[in-house]
N, C-alpha and C. Protein backbone atom coordinates (compact mmCIF):
# COMPACT_ATOMS: atom_id res chain seq x y z
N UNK A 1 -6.90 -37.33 -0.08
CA UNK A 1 -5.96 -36.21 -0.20
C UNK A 1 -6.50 -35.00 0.55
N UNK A 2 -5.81 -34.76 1.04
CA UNK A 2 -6.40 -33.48 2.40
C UNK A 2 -6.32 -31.88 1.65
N UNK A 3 -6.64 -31.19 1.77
CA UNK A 3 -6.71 -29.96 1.48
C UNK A 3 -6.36 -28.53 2.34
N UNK A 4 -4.95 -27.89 1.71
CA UNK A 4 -4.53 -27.34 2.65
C UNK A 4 -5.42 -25.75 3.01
N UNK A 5 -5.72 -25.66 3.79
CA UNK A 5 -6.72 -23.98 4.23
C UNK A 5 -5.58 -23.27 3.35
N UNK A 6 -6.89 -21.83 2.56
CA UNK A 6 -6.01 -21.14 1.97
C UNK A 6 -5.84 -19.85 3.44
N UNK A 7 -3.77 -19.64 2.88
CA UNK A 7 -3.64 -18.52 4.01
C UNK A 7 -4.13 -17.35 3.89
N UNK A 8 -4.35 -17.02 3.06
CA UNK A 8 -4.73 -15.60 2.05
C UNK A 8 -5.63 -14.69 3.61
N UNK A 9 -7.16 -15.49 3.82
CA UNK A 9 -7.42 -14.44 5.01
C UNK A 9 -6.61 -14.29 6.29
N UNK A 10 -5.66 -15.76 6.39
CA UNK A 10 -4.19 -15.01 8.05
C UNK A 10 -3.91 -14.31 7.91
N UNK A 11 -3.41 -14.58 6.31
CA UNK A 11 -2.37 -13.26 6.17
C UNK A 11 -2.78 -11.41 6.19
N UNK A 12 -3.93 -12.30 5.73
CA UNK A 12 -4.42 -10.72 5.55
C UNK A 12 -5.45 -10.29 6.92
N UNK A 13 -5.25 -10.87 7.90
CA UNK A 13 -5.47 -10.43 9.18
C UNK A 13 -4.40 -10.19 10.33
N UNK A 14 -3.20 -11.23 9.59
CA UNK A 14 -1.86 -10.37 10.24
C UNK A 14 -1.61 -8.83 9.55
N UNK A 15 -1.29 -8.72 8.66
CA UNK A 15 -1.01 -7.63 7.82
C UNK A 15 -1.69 -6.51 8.29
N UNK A 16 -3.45 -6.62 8.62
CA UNK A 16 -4.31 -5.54 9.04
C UNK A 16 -3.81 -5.46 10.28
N UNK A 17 -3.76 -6.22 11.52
CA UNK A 17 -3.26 -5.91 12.77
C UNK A 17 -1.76 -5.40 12.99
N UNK A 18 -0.58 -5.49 11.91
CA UNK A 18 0.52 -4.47 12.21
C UNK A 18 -0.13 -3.25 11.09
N UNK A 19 -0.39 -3.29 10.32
CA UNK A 19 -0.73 -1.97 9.87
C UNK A 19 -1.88 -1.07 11.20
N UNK A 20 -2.47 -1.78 11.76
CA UNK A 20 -3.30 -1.05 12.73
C UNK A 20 -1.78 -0.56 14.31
N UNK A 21 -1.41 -1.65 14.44
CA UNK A 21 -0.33 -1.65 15.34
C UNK A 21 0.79 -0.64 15.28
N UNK A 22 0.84 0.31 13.77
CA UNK A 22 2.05 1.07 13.03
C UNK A 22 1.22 2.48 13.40
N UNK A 23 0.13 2.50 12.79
CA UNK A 23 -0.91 3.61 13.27
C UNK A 23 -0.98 3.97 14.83
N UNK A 24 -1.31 2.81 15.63
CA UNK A 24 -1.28 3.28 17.00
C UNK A 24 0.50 3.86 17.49
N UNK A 25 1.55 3.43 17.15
CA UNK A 25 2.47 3.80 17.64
C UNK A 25 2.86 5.13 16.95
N UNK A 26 2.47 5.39 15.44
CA UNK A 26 2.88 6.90 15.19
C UNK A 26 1.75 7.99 15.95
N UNK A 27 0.40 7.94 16.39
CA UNK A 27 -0.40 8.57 16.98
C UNK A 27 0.17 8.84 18.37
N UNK A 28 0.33 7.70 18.88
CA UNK A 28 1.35 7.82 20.30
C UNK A 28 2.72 9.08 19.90
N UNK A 29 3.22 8.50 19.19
CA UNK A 29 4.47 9.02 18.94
C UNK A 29 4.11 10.75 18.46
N UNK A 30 2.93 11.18 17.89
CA UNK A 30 2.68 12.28 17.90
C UNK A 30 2.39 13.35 18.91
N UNK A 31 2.05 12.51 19.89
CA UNK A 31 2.17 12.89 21.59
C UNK A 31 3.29 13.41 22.03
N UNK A 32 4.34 12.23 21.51
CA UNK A 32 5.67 12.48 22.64
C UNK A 32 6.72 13.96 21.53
N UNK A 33 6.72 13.62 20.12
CA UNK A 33 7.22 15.32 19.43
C UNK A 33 6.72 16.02 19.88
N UNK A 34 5.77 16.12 19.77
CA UNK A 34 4.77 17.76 20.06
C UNK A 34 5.60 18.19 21.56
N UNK A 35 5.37 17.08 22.88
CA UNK A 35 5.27 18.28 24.07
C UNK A 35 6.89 17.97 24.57
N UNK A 36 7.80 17.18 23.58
CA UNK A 36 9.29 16.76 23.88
C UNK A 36 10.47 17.78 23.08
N UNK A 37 9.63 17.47 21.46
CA UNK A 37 10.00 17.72 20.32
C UNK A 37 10.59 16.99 19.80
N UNK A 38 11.56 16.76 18.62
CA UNK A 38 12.17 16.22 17.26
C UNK A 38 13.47 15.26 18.65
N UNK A 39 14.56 16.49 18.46
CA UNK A 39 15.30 15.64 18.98
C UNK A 39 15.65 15.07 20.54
N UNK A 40 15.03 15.90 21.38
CA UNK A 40 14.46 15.73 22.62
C UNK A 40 14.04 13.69 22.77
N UNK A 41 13.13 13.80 21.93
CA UNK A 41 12.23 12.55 22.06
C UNK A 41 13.30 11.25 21.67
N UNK A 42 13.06 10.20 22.76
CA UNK A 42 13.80 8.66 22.60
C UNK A 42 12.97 8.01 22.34
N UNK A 43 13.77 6.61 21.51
CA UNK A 43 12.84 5.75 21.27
C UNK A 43 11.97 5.11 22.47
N UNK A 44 12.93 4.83 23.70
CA UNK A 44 12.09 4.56 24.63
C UNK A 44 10.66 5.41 25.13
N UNK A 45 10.83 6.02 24.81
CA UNK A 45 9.72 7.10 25.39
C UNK A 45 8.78 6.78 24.47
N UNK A 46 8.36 6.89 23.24
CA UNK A 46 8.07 6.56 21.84
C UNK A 46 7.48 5.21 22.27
N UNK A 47 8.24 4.18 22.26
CA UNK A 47 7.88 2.86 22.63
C UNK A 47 6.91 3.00 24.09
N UNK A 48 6.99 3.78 25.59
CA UNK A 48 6.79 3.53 26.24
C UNK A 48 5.31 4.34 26.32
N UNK A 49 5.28 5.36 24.98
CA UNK A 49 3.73 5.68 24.55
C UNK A 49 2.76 5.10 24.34
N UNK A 50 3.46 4.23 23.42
CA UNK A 50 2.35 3.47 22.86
C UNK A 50 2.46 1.74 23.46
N UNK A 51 2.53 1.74 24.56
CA UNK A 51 2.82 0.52 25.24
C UNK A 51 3.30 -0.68 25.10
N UNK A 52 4.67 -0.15 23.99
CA UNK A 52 5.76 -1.27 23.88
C UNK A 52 6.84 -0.84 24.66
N UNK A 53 6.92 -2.17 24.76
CA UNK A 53 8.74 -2.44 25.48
C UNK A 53 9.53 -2.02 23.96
N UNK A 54 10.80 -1.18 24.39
CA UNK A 54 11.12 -0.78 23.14
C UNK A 54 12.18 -1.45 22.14
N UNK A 55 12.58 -2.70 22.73
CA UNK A 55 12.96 -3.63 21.52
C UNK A 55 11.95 -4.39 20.87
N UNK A 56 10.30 -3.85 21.20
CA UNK A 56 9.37 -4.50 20.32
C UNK A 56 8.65 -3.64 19.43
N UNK A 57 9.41 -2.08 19.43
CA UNK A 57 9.23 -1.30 18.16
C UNK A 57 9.70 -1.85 17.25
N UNK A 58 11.21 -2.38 17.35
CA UNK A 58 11.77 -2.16 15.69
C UNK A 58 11.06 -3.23 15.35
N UNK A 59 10.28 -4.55 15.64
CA UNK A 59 9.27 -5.10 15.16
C UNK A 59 8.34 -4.37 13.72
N UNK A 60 8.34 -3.11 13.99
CA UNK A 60 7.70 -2.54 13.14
C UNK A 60 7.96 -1.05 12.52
N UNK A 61 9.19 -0.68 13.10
CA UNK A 61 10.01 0.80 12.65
C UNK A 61 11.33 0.23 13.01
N UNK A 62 12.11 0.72 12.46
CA UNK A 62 13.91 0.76 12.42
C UNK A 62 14.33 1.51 13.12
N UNK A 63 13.62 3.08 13.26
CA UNK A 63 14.29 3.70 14.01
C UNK A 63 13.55 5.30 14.55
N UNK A 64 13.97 5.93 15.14
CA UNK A 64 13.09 7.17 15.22
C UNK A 64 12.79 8.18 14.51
N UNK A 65 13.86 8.18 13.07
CA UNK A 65 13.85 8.86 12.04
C UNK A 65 13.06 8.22 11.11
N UNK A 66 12.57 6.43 11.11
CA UNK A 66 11.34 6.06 10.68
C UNK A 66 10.37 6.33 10.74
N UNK A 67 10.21 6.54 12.23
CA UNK A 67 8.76 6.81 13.04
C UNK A 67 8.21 8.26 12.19
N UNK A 68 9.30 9.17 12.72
CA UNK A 68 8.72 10.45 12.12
C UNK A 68 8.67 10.73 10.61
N UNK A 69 8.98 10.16 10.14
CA UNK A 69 9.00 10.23 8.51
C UNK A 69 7.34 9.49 8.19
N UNK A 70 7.13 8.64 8.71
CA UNK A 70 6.00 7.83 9.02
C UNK A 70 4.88 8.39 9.36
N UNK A 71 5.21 9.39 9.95
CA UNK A 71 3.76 10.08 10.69
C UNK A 71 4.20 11.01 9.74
N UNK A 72 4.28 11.89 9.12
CA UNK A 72 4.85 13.13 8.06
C UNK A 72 3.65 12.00 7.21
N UNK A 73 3.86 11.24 6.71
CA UNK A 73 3.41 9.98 5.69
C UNK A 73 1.84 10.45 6.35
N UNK A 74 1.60 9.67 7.37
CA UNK A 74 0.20 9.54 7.96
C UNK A 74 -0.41 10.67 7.95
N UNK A 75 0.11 11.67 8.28
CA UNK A 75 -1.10 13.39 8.35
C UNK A 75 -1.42 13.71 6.97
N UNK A 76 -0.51 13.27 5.78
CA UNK A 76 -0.75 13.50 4.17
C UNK A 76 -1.70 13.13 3.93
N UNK A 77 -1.69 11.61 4.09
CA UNK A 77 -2.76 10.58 3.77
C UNK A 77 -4.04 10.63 4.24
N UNK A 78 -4.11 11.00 6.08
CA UNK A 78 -5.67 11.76 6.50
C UNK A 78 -6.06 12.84 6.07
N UNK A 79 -5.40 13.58 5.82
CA UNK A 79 -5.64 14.65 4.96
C UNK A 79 -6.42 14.31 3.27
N UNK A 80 -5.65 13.83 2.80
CA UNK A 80 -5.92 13.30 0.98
C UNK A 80 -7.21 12.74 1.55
N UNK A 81 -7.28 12.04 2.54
CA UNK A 81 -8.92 11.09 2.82
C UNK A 81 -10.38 12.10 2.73
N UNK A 82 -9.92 13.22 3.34
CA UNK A 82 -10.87 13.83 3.34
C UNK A 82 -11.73 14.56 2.45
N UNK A 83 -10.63 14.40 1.13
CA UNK A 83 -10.88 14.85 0.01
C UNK A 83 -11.98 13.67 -0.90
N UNK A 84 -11.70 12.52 -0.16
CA UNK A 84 -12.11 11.56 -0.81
C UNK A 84 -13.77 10.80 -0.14
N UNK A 85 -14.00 11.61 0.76
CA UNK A 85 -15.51 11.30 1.49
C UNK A 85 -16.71 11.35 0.51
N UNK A 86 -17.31 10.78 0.80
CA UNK A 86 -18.95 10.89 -0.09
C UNK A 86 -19.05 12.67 -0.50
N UNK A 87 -19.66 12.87 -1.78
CA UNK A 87 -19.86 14.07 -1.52
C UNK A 87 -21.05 14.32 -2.09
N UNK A 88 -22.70 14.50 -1.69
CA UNK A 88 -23.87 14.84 -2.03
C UNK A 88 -24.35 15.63 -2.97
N UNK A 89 -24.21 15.35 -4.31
CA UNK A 89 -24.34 16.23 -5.50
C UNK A 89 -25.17 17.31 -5.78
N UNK A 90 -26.83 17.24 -4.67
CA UNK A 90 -27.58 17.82 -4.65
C UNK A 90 -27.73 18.94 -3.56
N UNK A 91 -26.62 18.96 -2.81
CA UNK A 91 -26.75 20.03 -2.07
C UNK A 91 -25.84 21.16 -2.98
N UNK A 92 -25.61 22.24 -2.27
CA UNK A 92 -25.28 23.48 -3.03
C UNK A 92 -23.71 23.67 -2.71
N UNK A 93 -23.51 24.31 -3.92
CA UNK A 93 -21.70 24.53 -3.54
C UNK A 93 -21.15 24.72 -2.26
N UNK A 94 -21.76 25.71 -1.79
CA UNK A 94 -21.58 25.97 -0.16
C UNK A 94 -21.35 25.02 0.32
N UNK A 95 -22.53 24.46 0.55
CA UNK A 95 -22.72 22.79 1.83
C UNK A 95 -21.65 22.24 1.17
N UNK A 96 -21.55 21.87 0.11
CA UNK A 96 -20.56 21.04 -0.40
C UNK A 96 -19.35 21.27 0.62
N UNK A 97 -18.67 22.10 -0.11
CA UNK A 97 -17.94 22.77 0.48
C UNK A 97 -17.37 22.94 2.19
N UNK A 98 -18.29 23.43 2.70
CA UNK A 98 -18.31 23.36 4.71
C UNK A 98 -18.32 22.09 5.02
N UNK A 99 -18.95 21.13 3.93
CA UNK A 99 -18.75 19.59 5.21
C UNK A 99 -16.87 19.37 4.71
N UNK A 100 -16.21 19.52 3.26
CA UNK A 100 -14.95 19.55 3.22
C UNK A 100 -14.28 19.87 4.06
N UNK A 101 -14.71 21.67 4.45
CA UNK A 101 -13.41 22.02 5.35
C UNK A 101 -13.59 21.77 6.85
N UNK A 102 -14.78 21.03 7.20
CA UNK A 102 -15.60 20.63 8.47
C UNK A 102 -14.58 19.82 8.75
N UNK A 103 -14.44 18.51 7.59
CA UNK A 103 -13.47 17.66 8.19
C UNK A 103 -12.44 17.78 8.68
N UNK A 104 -11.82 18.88 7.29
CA UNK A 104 -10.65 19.20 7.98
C UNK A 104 -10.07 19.91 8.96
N UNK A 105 -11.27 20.85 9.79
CA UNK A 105 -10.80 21.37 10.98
C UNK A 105 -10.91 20.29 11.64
N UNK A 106 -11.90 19.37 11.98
CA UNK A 106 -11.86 18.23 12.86
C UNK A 106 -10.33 17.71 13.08
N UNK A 107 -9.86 17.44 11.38
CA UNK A 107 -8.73 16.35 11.42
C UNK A 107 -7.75 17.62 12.07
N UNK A 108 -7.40 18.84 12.44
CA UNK A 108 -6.76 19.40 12.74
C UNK A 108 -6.58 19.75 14.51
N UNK A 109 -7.76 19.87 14.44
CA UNK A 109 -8.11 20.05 15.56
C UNK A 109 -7.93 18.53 16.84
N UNK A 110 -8.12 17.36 15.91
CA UNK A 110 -8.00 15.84 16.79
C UNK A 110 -6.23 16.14 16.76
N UNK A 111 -5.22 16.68 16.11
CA UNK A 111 -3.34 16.47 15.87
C UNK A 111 -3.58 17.84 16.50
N UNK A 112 -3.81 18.71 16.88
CA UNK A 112 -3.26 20.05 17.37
C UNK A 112 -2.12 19.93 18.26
N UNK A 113 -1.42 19.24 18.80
CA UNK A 113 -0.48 19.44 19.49
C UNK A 113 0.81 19.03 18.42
N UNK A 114 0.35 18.14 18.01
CA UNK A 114 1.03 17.80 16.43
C UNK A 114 1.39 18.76 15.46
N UNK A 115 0.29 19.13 14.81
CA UNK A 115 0.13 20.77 13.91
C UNK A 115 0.66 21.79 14.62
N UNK A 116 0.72 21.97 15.70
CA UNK A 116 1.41 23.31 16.26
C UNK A 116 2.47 23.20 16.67
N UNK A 117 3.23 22.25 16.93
CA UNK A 117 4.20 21.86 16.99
C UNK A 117 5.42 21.93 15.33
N UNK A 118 4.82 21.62 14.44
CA UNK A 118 5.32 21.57 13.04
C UNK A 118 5.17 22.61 12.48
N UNK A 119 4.13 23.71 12.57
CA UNK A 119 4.29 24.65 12.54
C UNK A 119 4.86 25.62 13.63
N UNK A 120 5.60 26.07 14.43
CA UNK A 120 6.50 26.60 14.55
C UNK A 120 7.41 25.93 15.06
N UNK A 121 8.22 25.34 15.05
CA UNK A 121 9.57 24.03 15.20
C UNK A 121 10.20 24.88 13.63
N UNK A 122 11.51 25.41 13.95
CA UNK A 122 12.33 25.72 13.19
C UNK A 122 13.20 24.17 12.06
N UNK A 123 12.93 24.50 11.12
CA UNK A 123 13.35 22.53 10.54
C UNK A 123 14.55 22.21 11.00
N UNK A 124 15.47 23.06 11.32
CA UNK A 124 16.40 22.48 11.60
C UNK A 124 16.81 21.74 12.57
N UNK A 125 15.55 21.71 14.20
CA UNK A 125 15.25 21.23 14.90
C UNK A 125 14.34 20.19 14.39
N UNK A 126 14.33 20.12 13.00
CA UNK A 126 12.91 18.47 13.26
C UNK A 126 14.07 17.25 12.40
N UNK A 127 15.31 17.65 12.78
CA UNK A 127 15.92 16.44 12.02
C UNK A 127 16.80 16.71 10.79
N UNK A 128 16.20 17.83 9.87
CA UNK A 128 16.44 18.18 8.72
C UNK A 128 15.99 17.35 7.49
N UNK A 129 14.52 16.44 7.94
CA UNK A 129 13.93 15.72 7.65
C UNK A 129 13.51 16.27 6.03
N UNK A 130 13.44 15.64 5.05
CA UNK A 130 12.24 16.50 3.72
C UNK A 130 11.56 16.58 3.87
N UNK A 131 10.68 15.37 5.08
CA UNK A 131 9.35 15.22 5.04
C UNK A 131 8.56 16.53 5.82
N UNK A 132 9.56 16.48 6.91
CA UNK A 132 9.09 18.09 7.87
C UNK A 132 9.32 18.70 6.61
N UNK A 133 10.15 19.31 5.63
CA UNK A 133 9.96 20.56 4.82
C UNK A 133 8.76 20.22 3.94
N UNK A 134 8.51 19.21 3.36
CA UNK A 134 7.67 19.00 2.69
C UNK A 134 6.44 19.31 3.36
N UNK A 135 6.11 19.24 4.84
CA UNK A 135 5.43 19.49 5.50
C UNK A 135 4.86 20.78 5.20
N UNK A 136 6.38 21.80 5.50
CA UNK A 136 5.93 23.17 5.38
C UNK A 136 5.22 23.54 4.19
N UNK A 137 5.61 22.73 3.07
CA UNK A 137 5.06 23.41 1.53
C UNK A 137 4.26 22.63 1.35
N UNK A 138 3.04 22.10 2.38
CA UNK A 138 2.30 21.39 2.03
C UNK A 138 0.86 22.33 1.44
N UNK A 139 1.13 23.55 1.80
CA UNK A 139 -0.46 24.58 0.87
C UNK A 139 -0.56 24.20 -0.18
N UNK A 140 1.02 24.01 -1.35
CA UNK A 140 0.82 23.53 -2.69
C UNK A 140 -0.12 22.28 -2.87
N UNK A 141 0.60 21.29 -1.95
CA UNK A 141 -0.15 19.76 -1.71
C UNK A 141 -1.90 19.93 -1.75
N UNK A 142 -2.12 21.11 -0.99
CA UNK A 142 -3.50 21.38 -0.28
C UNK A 142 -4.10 21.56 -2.05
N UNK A 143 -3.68 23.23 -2.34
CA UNK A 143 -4.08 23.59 -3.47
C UNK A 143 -4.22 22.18 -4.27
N UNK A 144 -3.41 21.72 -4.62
CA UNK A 144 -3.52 20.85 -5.90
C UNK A 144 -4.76 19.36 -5.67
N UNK A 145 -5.24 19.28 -4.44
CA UNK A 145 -5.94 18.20 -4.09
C UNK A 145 -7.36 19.20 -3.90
N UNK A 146 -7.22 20.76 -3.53
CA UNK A 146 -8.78 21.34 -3.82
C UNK A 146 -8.55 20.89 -5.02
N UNK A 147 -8.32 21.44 -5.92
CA UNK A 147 -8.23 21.76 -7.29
C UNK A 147 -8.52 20.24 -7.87
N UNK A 148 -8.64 19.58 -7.82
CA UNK A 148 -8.95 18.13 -8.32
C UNK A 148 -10.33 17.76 -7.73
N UNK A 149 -10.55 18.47 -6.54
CA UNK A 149 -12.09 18.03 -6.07
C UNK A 149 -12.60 18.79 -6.23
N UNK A 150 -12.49 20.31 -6.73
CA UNK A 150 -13.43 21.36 -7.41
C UNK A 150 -13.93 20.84 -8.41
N UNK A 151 -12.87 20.12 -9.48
CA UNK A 151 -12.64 19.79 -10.88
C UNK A 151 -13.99 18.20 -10.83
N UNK A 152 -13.75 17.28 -9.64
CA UNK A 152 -14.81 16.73 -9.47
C UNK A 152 -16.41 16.98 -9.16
N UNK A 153 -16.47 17.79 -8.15
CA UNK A 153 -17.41 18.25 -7.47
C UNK A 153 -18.03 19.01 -7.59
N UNK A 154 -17.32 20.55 -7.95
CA UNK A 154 -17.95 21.75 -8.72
C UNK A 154 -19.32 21.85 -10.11
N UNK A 155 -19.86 22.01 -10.11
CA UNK A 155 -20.77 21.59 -11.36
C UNK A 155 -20.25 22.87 -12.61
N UNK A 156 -20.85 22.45 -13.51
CA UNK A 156 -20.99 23.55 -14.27
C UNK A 156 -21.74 24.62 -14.33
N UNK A 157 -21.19 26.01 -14.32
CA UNK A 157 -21.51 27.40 -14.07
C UNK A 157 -21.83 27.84 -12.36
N UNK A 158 -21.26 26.84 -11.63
CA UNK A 158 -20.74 27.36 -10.68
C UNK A 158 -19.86 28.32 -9.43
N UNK A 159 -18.86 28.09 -10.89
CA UNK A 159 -17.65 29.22 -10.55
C UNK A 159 -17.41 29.84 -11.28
N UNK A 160 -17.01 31.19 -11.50
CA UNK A 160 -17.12 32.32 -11.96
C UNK A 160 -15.60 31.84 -13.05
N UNK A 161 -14.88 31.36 -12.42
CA UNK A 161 -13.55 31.31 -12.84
C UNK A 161 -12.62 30.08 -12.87
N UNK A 162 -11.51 29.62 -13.17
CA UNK A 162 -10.72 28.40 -13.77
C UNK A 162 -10.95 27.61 -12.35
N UNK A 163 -10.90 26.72 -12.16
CA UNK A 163 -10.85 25.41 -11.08
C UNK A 163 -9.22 26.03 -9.79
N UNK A 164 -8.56 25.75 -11.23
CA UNK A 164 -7.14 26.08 -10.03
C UNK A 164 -7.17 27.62 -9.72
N UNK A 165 -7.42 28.71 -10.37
CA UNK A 165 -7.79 30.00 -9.25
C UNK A 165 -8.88 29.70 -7.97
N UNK A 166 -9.77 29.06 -8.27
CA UNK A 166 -10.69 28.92 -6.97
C UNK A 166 -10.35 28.17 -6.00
N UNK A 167 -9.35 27.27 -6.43
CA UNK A 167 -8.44 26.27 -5.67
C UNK A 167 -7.53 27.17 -4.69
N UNK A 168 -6.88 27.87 -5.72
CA UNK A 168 -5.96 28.69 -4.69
C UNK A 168 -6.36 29.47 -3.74
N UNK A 169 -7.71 30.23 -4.36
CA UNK A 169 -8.52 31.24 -3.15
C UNK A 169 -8.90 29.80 -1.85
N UNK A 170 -9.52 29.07 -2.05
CA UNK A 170 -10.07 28.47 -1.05
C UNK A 170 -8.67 27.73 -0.06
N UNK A 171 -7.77 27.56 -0.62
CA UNK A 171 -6.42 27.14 -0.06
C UNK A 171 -6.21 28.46 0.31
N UNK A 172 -5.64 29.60 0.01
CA UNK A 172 -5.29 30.53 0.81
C UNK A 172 -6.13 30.79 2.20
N UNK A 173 -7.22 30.66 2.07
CA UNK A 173 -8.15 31.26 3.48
C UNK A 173 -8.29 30.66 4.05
N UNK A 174 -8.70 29.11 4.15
CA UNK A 174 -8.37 27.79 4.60
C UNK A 174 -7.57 28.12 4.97
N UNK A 175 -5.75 28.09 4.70
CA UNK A 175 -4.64 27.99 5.30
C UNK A 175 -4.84 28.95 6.25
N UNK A 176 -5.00 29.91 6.51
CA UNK A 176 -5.14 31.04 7.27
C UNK A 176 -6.06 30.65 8.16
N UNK A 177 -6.90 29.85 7.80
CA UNK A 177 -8.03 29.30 9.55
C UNK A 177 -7.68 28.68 10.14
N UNK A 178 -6.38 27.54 9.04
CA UNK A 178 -6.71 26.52 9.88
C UNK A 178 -5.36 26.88 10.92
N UNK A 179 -4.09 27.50 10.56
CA UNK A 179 -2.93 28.25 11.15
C UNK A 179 -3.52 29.00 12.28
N UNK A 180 -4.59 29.78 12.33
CA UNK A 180 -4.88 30.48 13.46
C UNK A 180 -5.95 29.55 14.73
N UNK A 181 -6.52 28.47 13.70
CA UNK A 181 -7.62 27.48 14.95
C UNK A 181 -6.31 26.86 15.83
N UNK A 182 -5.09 26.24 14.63
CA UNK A 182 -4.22 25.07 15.55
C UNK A 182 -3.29 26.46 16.45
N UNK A 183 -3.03 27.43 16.21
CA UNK A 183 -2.47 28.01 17.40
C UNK A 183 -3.02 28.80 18.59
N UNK A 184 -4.46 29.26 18.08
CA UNK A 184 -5.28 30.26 19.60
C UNK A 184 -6.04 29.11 19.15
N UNK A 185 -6.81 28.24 19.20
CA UNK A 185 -8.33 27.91 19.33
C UNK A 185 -8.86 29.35 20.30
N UNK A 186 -10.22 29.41 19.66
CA UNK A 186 -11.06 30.36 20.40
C UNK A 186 -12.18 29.40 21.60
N UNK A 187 -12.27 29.80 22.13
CA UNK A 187 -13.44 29.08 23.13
C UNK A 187 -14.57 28.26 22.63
N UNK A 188 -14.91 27.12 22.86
CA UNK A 188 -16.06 26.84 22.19
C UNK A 188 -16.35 26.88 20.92
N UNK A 189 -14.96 26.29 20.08
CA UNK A 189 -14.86 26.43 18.84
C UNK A 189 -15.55 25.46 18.08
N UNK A 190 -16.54 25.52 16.79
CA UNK A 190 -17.12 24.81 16.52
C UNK A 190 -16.53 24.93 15.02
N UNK A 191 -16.43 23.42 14.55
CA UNK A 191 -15.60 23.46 13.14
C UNK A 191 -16.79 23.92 12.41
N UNK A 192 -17.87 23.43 11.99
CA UNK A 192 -19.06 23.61 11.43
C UNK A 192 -19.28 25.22 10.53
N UNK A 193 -19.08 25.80 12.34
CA UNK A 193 -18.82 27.14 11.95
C UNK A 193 -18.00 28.08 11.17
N UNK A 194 -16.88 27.52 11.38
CA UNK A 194 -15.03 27.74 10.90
C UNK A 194 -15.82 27.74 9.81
N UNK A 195 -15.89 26.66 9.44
CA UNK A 195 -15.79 26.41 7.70
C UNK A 195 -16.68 27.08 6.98
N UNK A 196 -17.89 27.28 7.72
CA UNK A 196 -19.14 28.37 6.81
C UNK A 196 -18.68 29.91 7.03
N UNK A 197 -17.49 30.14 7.76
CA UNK A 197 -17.16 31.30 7.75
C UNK A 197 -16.22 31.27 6.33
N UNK A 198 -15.21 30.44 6.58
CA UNK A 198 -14.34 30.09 5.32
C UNK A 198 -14.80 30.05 4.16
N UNK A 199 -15.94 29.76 3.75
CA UNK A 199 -16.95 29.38 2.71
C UNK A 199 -17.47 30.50 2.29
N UNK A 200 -17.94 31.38 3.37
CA UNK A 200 -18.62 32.40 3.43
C UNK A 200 -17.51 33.58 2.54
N UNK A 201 -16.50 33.69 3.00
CA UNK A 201 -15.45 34.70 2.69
C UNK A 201 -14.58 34.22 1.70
N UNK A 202 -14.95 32.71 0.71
CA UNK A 202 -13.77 32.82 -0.07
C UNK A 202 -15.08 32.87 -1.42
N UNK A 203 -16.51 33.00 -1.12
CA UNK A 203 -17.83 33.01 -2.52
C UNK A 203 -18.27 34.32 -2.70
N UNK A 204 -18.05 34.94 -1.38
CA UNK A 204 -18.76 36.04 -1.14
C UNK A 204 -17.70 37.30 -0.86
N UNK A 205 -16.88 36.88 -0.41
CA UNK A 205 -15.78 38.31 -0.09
C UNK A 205 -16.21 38.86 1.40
N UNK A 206 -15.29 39.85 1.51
CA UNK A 206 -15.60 40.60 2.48
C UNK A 206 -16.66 41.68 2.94
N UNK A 207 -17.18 42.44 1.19
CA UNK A 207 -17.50 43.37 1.30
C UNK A 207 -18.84 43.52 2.40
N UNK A 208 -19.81 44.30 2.73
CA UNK A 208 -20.94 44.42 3.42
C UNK A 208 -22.12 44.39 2.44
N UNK A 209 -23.06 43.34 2.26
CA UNK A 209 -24.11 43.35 1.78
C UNK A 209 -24.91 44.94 1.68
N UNK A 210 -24.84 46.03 0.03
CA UNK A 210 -25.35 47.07 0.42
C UNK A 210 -27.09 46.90 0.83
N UNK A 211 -27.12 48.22 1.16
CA UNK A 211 -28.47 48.69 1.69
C UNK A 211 -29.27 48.23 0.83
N UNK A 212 -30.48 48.02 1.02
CA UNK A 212 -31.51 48.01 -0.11
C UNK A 212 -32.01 49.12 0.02
């Protein structure tokens, strides 16, 4: 009696290669919004990004209002990831902290034509999509995912004050770096830096260290 191979690893090496195959075409496809825009952009073009013939997209999207709903999906999810990296218990709130928002200038800085594009694109030009609005009110999204990794990460007698106020301070100033990196980048911008400035100004404030 012969024994049939289990499919379990095909399958699950087909499955990984269109899920990898879905990724490369919304990354492509983040190319062609940004310097086309929302409704500007065809599927052919879309398809001819990411180096399909374009009756071998719907293989894996339905349509172009898939695609972009899809990538809306994908920037959430790299985002949420970053929240979810190793995080070194023994270094100090700070460090903690700067390698967080390190990532996330990185991850901003790798979509900038993406991010600046979604931020100023009027919605009514992105489709009238939820996901673009949801986009816009994504600080709440932000806040509520610090606020769960303060609540992890933060130790006790660390913060002066509740988890979700420090959440919101570090989401407010954050939002404000990262809005001004994805539209001027400055020269020779180093995220590293960004973020120990960010760090710097949401523990410490503004004021000037007095005299001794």
């Amino acid at each position: 009696m012969s024994v049939r191979p289990d499919p379990t690893p095909a399958k699950a090496r087909q499955e990984k290669a269109r899920e990898q195959a879905r990724r490369d075409i919304l990354l492509a496809a983040a190319t062609v919004f940004a310097r086309r825009g929302y409704a500007a952009a065809t599927l052919a073009e879309l398809a001819q990004a990411a180096g399909f013939a374009a009756p071998s997209l719907y293989r894996y999207f339905e349509s172009k209002e898939e695609i972009f709903r899809s990538l809306i999906e994908l920037i959430k999810a790299d985002l949420a990831a970053t929240f979810e990296a190793p995080v070194d218990p023994a270094r100090p709130l700070a460090a903690r902290l700067e390698a967080l928002l390190t990532r996330q200038i990185e991850l901003g800085l790798s979509r900038r034509e993406l991010f600046a594009f979604l931020m100023t694109t009027p919605p009514h030009e992105l489709g009238g999509h939820v996901s673009a609005v949801e986009f816009r009110a994504g600080a709440s999204l932000y806040e509520d995912h610090m606020a769960a990794w303060l609540a992890r990460h933060a130790g006790a007698g660390e913060l002066r004050c509740p988890t979700a106020v420090a959440a919101r301070a570090v989401a407010a100033v954050a939002h404000a770096f990262h809005h001004a990196l994805i539209l001027n980048p400055p020269p020779g911008l180093d995220p590293a830096a960004e973020a120990r400035q960010v760090v710097d100004l949401v523990l410490h404030g503004l004021a000037a260290t007095p005299a001794a």
